[in-house]
PDB file of N, CA and C in Angstrom:
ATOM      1  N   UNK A   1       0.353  -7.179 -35.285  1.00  0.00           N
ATOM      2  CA  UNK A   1       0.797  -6.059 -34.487  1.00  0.00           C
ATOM      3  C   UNK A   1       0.318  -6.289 -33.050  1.00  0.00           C
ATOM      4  N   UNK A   2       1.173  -6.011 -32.426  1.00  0.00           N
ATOM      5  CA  UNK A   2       0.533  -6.176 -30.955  1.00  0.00           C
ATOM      6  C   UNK A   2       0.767  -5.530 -29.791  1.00  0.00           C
ATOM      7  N   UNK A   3       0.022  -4.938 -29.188  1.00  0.00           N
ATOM      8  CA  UNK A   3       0.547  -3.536 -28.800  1.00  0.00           C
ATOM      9  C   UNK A   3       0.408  -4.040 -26.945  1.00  0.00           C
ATOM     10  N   UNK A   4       0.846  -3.231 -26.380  1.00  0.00           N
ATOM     11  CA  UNK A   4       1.090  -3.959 -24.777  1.00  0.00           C
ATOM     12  C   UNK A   4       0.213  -3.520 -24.282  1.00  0.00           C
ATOM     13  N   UNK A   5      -0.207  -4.152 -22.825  1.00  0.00           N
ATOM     14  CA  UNK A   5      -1.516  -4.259 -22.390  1.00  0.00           C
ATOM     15  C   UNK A   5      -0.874  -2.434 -21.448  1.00  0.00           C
ATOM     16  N   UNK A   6      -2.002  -1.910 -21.014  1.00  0.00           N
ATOM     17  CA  UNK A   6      -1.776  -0.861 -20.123  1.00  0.00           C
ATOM     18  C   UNK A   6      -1.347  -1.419 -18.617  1.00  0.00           C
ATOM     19  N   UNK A   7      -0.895  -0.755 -17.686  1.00  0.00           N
ATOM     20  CA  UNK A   7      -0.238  -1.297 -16.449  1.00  0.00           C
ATOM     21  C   UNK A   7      -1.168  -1.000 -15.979  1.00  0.00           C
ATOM     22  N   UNK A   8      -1.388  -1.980 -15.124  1.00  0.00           N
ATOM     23  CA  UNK A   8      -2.606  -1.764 -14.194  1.00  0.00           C
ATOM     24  C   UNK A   8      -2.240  -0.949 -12.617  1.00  0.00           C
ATOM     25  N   UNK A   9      -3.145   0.207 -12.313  1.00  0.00           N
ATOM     26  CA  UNK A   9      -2.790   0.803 -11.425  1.00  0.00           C
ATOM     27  C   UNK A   9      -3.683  -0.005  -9.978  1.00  0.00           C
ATOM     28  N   UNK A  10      -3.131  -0.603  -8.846  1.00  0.00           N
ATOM     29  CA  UNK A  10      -3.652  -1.381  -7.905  1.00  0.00           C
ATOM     30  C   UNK A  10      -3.213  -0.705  -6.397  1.00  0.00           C
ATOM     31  N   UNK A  11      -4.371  -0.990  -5.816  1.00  0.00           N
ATOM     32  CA  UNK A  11      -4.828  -0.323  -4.317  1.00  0.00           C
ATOM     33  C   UNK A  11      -4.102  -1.567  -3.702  1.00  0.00           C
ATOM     34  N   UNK A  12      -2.791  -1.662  -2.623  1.00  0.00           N
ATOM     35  CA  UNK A  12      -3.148  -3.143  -1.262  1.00  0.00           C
ATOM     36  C   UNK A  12      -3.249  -2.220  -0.105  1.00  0.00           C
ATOM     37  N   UNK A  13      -4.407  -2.698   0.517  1.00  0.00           N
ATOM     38  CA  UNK A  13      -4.416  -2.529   1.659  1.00  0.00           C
ATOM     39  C   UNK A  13      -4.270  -3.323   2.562  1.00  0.00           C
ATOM     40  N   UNK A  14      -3.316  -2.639   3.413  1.00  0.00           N
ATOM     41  CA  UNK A  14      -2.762  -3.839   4.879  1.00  0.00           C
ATOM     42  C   UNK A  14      -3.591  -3.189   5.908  1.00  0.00           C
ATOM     43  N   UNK A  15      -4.085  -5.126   6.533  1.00  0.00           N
ATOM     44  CA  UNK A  15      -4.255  -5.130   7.370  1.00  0.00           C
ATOM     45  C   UNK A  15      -3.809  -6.059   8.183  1.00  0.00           C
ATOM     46  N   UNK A  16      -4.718  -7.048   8.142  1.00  0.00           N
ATOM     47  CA  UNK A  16      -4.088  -8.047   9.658  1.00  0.00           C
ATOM     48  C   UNK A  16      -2.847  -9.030   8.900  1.00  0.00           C
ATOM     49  N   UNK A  17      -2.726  -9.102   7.594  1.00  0.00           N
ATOM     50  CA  UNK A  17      -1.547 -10.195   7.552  1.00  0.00           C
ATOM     51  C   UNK A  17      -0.982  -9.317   6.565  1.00  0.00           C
ATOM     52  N   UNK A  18      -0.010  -8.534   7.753  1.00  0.00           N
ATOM     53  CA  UNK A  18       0.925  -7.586   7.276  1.00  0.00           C
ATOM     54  C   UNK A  18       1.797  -7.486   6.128  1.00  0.00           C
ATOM     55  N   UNK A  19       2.263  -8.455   6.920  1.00  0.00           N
ATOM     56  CA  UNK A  19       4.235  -8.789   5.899  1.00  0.00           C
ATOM     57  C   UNK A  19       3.555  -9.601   4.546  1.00  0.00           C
ATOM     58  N   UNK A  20       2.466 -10.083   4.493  1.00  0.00           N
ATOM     59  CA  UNK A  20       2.159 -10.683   3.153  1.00  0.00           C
ATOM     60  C   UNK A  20       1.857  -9.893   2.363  1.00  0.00           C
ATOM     61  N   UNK A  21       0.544  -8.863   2.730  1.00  0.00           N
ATOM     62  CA  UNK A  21       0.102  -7.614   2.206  1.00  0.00           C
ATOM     63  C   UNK A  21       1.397  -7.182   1.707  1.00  0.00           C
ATOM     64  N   UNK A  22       2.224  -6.675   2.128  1.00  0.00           N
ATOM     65  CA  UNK A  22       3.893  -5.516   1.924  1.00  0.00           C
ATOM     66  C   UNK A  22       4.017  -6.566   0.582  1.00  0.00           C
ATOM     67  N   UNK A  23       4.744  -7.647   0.614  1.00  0.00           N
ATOM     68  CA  UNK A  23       5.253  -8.844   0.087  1.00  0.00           C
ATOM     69  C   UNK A  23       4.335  -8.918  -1.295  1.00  0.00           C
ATOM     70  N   UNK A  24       3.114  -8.822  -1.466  1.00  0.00           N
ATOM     71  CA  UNK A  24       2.291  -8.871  -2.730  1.00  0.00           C
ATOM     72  C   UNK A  24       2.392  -7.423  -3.356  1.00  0.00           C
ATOM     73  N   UNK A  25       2.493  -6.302  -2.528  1.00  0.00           N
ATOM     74  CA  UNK A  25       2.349  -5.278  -3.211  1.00  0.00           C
ATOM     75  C   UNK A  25       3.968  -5.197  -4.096  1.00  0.00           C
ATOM     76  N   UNK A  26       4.759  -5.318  -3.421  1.00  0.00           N
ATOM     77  CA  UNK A  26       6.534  -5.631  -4.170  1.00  0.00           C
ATOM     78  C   UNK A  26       6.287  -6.565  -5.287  1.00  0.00           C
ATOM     79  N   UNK A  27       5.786  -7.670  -5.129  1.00  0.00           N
ATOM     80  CA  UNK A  27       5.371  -8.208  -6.315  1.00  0.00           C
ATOM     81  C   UNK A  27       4.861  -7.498  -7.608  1.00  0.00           C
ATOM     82  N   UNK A  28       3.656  -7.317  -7.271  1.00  0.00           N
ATOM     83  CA  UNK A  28       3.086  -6.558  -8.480  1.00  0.00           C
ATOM     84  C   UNK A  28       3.740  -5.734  -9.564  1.00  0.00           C
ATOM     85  N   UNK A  29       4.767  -5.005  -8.318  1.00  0.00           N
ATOM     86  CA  UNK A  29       5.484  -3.958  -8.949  1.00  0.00           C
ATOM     87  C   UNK A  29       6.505  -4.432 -10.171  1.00  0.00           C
ATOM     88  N   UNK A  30       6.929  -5.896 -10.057  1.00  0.00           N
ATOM     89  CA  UNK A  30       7.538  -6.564 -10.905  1.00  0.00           C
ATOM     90  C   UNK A  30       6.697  -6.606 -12.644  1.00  0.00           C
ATOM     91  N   UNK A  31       5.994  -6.986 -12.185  1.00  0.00           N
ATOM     92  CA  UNK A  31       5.060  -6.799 -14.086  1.00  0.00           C
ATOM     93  C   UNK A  31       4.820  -5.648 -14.301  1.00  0.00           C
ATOM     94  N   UNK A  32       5.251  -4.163 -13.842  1.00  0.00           N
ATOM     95  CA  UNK A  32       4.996  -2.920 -14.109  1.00  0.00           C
ATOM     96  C   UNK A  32       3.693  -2.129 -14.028  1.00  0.00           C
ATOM     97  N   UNK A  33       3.255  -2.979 -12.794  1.00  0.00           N
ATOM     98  CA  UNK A  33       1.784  -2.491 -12.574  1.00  0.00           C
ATOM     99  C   UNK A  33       2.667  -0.786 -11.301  1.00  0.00           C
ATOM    100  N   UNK A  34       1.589  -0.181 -11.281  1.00  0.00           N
ATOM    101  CA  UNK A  34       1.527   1.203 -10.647  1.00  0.00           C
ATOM    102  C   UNK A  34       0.799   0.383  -9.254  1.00  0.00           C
ATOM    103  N   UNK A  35       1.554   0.713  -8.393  1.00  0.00           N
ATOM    104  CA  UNK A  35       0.935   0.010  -6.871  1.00  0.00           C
ATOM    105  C   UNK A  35       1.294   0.867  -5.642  1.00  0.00           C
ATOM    106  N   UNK A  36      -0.183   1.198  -5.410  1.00  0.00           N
ATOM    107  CA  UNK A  36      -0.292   2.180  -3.947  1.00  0.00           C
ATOM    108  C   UNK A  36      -0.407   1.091  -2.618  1.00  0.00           C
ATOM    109  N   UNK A  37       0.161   1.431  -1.651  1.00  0.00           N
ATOM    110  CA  UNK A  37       0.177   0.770  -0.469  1.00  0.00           C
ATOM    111  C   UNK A  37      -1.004   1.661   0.794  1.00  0.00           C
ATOM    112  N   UNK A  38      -2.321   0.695   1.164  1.00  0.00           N
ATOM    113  CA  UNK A  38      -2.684   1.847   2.336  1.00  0.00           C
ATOM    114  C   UNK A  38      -2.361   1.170   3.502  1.00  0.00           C
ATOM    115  N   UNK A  39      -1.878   1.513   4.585  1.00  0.00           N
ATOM    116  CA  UNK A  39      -1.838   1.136   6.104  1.00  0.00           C
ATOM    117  C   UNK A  39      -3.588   1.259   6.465  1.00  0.00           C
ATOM    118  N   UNK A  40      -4.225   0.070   6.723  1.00  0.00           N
ATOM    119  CA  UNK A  40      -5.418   0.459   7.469  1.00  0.00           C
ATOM    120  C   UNK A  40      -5.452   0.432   9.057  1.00  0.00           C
ATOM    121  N   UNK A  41      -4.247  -0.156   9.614  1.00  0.00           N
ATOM    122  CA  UNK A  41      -4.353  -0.341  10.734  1.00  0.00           C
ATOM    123  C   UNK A  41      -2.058   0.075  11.067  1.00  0.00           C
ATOM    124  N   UNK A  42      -2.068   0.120  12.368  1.00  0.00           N
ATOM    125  CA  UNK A  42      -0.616   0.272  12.520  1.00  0.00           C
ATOM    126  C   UNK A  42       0.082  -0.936  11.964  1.00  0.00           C
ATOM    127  N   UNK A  43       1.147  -0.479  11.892  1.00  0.00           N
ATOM    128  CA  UNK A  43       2.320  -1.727  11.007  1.00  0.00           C
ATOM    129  C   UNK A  43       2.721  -1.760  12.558  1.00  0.00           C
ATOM    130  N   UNK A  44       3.124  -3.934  12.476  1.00  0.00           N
ATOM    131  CA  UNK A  44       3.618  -3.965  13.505  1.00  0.00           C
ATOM    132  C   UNK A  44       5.093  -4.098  13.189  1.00  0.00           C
ATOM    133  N   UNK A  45       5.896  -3.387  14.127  1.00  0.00           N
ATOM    134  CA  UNK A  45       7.453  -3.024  13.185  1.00  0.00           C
ATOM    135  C   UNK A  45       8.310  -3.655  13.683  1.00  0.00           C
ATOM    136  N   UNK A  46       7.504  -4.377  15.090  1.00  0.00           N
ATOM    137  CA  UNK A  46       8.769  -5.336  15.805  1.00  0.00           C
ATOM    138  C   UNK A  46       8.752  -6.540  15.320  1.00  0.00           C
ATOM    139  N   UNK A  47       7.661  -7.427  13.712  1.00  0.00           N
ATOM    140  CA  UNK A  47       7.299  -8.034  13.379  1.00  0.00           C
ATOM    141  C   UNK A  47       9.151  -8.056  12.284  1.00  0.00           C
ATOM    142  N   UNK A  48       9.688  -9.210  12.213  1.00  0.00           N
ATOM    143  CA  UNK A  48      11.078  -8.895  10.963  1.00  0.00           C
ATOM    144  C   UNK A  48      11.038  -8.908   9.414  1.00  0.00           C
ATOM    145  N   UNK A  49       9.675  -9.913   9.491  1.00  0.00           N
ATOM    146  CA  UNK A  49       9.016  -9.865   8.423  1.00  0.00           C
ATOM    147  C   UNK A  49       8.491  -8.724   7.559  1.00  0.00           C
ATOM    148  N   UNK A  50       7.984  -8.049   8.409  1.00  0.00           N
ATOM    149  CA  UNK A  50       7.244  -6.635   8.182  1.00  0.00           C
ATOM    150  C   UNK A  50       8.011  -5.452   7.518  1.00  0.00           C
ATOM    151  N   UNK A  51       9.570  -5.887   8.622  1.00  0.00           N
ATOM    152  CA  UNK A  51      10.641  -4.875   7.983  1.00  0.00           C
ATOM    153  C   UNK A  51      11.109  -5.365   6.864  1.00  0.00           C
ATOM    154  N   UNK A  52      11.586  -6.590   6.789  1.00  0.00           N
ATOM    155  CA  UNK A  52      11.928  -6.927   5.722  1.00  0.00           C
ATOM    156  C   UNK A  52      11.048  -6.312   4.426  1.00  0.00           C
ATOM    157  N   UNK A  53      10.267  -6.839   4.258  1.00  0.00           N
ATOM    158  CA  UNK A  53       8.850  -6.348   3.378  1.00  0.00           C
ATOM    159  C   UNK A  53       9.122  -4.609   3.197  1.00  0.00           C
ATOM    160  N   UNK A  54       9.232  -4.033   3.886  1.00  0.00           N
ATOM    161  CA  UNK A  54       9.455  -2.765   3.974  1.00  0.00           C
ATOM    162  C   UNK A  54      10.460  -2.066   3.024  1.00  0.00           C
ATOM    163  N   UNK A  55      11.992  -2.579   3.729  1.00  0.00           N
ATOM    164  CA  UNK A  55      13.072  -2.192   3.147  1.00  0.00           C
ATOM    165  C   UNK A  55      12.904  -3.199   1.355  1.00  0.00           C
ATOM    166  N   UNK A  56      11.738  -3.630   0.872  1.00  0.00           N
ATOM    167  CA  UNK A  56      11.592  -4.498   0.050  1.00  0.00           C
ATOM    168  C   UNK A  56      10.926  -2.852  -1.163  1.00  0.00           C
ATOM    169  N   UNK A  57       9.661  -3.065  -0.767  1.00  0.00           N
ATOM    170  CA  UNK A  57       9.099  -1.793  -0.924  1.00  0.00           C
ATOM    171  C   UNK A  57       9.935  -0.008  -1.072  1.00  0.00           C
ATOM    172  N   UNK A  58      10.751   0.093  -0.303  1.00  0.00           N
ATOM    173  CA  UNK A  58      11.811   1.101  -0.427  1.00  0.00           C
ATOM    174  C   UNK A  58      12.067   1.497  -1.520  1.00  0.00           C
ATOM    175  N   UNK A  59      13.115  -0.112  -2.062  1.00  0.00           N
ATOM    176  CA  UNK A  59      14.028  -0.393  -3.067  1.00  0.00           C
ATOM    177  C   UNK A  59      12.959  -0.157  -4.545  1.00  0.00           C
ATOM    178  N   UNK A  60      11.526  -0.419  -4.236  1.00  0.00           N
ATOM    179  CA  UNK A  60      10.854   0.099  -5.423  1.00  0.00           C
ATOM    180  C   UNK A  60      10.082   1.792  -5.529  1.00  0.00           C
ATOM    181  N   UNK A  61      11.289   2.516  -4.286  1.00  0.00           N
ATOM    182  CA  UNK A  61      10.315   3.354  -4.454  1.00  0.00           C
ATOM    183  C   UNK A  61       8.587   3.653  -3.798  1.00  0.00           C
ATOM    184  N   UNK A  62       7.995   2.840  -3.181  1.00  0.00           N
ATOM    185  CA  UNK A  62       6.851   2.586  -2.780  1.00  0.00           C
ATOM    186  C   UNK A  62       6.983   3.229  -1.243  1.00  0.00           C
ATOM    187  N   UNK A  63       6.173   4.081  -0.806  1.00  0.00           N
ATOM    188  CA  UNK A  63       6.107   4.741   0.858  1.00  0.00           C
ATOM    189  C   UNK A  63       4.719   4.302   1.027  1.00  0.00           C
ATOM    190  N   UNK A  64       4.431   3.202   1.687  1.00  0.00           N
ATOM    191  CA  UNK A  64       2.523   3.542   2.745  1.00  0.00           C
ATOM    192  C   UNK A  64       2.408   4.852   3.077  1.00  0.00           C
ATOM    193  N   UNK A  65       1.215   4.428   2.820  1.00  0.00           N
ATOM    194  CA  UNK A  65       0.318   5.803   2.980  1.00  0.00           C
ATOM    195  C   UNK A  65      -1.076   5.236   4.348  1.00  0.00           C
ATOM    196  N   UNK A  66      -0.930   6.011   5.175  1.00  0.00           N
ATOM    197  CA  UNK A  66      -1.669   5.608   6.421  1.00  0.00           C
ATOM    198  C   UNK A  66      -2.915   5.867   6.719  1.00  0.00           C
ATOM    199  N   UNK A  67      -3.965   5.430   6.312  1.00  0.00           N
ATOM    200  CA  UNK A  67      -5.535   5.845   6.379  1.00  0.00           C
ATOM    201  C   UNK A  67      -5.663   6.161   7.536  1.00  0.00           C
ATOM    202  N   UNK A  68      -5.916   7.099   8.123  1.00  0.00           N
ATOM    203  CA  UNK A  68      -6.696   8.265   8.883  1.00  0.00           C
ATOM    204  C   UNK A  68      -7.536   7.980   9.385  1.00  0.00           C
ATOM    205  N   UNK A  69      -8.703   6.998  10.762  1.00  0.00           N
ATOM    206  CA  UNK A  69     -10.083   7.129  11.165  1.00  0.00           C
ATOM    207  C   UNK A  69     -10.185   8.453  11.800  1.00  0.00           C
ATOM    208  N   UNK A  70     -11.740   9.045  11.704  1.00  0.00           N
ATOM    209  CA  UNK A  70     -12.128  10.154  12.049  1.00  0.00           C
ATOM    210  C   UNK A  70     -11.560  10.357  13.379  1.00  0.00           C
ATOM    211  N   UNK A  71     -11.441  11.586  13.461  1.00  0.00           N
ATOM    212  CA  UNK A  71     -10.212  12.121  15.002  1.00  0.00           C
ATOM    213  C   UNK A  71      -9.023  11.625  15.264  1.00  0.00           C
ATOM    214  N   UNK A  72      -8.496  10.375  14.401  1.00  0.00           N
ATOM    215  CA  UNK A  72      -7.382   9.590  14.796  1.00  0.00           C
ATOM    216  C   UNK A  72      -5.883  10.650  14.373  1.00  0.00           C
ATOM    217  N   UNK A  73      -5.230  11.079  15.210  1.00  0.00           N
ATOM    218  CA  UNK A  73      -4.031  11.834  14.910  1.00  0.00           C
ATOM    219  C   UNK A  73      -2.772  11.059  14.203  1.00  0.00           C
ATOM    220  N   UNK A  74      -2.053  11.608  12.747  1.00  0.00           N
ATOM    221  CA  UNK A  74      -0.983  11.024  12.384  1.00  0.00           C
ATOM    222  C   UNK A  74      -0.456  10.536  13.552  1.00  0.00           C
ATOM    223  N   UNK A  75       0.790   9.096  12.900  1.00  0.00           N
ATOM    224  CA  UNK A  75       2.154   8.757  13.676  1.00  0.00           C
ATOM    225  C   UNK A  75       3.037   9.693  13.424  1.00  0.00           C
ATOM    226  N   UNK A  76       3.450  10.131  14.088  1.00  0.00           N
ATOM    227  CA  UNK A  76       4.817  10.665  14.252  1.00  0.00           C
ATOM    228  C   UNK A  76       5.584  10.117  13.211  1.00  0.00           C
ATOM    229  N   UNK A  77       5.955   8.969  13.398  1.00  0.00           N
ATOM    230  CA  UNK A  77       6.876   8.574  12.353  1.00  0.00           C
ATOM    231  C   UNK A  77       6.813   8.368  10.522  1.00  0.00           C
ATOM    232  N   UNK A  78       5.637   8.650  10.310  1.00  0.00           N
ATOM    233  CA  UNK A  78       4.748   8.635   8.548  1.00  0.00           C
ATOM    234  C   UNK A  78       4.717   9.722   8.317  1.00  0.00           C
ATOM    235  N   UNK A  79       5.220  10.040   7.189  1.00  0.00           N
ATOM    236  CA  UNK A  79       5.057  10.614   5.862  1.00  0.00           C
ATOM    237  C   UNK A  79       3.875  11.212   5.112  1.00  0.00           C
ATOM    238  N   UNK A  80       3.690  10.115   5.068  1.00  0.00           N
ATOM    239  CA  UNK A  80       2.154  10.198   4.449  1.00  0.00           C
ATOM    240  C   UNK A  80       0.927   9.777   4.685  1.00  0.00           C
ATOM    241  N   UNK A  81       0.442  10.404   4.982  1.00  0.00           N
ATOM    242  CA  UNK A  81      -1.187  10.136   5.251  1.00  0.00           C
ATOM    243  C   UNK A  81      -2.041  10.868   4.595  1.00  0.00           C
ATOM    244  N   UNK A  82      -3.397  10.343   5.053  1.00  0.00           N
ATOM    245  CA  UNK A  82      -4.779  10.373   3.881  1.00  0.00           C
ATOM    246  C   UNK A  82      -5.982  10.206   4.894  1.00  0.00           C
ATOM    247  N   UNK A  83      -6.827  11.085   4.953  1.00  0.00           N
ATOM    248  CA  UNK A  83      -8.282  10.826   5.539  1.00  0.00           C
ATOM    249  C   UNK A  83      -8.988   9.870   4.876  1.00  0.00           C
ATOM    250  N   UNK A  84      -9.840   9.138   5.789  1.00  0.00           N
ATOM    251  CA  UNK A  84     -10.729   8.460   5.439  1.00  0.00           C
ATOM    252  C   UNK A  84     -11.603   8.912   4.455  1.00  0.00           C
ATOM    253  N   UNK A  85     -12.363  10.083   4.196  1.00  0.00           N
ATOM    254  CA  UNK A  85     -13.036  10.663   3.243  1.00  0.00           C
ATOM    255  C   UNK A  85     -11.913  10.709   1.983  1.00  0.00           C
ATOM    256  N   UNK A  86     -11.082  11.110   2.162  1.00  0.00           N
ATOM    257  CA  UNK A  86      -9.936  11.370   0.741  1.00  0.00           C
ATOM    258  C   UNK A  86      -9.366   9.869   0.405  1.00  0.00           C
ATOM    259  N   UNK A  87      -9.622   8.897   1.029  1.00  0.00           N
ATOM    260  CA  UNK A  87      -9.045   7.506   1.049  1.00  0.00           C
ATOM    261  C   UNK A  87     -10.316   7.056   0.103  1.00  0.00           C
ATOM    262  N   UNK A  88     -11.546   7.496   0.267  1.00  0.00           N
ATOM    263  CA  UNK A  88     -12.707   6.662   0.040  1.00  0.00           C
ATOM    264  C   UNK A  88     -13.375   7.390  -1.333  1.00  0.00           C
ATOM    265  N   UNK A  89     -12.492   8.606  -1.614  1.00  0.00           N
ATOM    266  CA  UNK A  89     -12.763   8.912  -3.163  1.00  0.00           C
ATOM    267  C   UNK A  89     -11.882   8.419  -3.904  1.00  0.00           C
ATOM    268  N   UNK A  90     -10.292   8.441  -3.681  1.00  0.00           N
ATOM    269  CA  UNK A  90      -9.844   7.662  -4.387  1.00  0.00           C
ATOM    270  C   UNK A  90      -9.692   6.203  -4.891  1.00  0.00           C
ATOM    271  N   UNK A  91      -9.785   5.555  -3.205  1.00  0.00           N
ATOM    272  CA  UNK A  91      -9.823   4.247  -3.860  1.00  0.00           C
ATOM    273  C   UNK A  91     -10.780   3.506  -4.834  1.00  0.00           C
ATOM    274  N   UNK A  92     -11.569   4.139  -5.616  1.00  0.00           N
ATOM    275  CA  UNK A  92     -12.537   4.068  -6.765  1.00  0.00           C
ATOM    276  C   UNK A  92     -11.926   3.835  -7.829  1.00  0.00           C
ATOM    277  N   UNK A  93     -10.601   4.338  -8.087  1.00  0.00           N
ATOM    278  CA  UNK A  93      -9.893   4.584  -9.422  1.00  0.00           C
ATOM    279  C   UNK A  93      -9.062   4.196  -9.834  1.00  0.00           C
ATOM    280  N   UNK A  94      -8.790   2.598  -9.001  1.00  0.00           N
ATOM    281  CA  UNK A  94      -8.053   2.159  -8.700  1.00  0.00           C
ATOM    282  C   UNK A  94      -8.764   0.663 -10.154  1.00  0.00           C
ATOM    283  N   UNK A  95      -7.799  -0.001 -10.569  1.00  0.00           N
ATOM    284  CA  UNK A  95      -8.489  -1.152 -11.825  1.00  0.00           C
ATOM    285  C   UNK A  95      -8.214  -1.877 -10.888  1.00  0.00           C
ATOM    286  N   UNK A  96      -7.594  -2.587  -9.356  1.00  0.00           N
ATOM    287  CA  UNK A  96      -7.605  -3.764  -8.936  1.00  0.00           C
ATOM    288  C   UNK A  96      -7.782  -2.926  -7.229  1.00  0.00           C
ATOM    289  N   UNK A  97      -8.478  -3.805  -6.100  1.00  0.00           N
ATOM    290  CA  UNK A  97      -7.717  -3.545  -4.786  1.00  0.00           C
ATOM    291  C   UNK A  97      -7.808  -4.738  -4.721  1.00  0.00           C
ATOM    292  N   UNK A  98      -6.769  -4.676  -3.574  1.00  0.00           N
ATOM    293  CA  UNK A  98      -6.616  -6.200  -2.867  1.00  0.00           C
ATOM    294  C   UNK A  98      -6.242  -5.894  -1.358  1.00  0.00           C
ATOM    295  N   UNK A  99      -7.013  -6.869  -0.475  1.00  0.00           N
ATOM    296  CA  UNK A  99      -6.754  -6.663   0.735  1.00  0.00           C
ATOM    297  C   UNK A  99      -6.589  -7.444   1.832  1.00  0.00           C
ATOM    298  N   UNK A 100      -5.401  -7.721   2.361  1.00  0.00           N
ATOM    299  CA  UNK A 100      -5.380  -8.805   3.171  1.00  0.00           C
ATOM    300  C   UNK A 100      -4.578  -7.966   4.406  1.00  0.00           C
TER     301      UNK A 100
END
């Protein structure tokens, strides 16, 4: 009998090598792992790579979520965001992060 492994729920956080970060988290999503995306720093959007990666992420459903430094005001253009304190309880509960 053999019963299937549980999906692993995984943290990527982007930072300096953007479009790879985006690019691994789309991956993951392929073996049916549960995969949160954090922005630690701005996405650079004039990067094509980046978009690409993006409209990649879309197609699975997946929105970044933009970590917050203390006093730092949302973008305008995001959805979603998360304080640093609310970033730093959850990412605990996470079975993998990865961060590039």
């Amino acid at each position: 009998m053999s019963s299937q492994p549980r999906p692993k729920q995984i943290a990527v956080l982007v930072r300096r090598q953007q479009a790879e970060a985006l690019r691994v988290a789309a991956g993951l999503t392929l073996a049916g792992n549960g995969v949160d995306v954090y922005l630690l720093q701005r996405l650079r959007l004039e990067d094509p790579q980046v978009q690409e990666q993006l409209e990649t992420l879309d197609l699975a459903d997946i929105s970044p979520i933009s970590v917050l430094a203390e006093g730092e005001s949302p973008p305008v253009n995001e959805d979603s965001v998360i304080d640093l304190p609310a970033f730093s309880q959850r990412i605990v509960a996470y079975d993998a992060v990865i961060s590039l």
